[in-house]
Protein backbone atom coordinates (compact mmCIF):
# COMPACT_ATOMS: atom_id res chain seq x y z
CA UNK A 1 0.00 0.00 0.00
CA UNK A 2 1.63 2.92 -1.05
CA UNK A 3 1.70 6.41 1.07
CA UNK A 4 -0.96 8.18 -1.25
CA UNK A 5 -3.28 5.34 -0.60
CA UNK A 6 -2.68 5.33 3.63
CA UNK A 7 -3.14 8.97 3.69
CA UNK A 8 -6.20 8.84 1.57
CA UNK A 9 -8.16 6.70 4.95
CA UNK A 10 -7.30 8.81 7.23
CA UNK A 11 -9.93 11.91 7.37
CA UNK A 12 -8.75 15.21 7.07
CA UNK A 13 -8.63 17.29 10.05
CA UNK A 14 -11.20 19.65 8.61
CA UNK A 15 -13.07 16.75 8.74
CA UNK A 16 -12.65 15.98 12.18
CA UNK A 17 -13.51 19.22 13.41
CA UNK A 18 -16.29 19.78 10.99
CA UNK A 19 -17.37 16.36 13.45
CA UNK A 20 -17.02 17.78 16.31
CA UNK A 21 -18.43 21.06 15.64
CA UNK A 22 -21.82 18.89 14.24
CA UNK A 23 -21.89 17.32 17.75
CA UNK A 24 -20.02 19.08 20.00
CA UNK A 25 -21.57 17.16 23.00
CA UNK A 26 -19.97 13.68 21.72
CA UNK A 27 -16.75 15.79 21.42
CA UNK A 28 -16.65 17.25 24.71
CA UNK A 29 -17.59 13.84 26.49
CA UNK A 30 -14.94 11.70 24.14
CA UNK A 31 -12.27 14.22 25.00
CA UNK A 32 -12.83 13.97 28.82
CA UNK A 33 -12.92 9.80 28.38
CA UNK A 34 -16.32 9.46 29.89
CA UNK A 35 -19.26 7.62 27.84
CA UNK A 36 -21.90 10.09 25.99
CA UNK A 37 -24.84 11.12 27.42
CA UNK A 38 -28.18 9.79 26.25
CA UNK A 39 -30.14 13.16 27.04
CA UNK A 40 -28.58 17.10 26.60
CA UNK A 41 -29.80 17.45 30.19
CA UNK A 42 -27.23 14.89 31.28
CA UNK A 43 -24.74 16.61 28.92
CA UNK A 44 -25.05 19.76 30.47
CA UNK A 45 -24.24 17.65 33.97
CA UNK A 46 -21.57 16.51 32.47
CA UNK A 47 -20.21 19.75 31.03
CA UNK A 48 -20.74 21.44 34.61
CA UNK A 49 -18.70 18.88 36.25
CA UNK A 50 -15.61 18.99 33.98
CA UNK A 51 -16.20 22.38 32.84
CA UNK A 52 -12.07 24.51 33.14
CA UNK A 53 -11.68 26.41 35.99
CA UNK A 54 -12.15 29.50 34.58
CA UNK A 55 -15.51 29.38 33.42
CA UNK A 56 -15.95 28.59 37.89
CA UNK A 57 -14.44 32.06 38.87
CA UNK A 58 -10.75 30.30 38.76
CA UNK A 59 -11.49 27.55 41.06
CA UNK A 60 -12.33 24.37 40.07
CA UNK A 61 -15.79 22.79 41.69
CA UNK A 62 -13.88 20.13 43.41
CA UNK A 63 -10.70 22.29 44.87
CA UNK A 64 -8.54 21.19 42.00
């Protein structure tokens, strides 16, 4: 298999974030290892929990 042909089955990046831009829930919940949510309520739970420490007036929810 040549290099054209490897290169060719891996996506693009533009690709990949055109994916995680179209669902940026799956994104945020792959990226922190944990399995998606089945509702956007439970996203949102999910996004307030690992959510950076700026976003909490520089401390993070847990002390970290």
């Amino acid at each position: 298999m040549g290099a054209r042909r490897l290169v060719s089955l891996v996506p693009s990046l533009s690709e990949a974030r055109g994916a995680a831009f179209a669902e940026p829930e799956r994104a945020l919940v792959a990226g922190c290892g944990l399995p998606r949510p089945a509702w956007p309520a439970e996203a949102a739970e999910v996004w307030r929990a690992v959510r950076p420490a700026a976003l909490v007036g520089g401390r993070h929810p847990t002390g970290g």
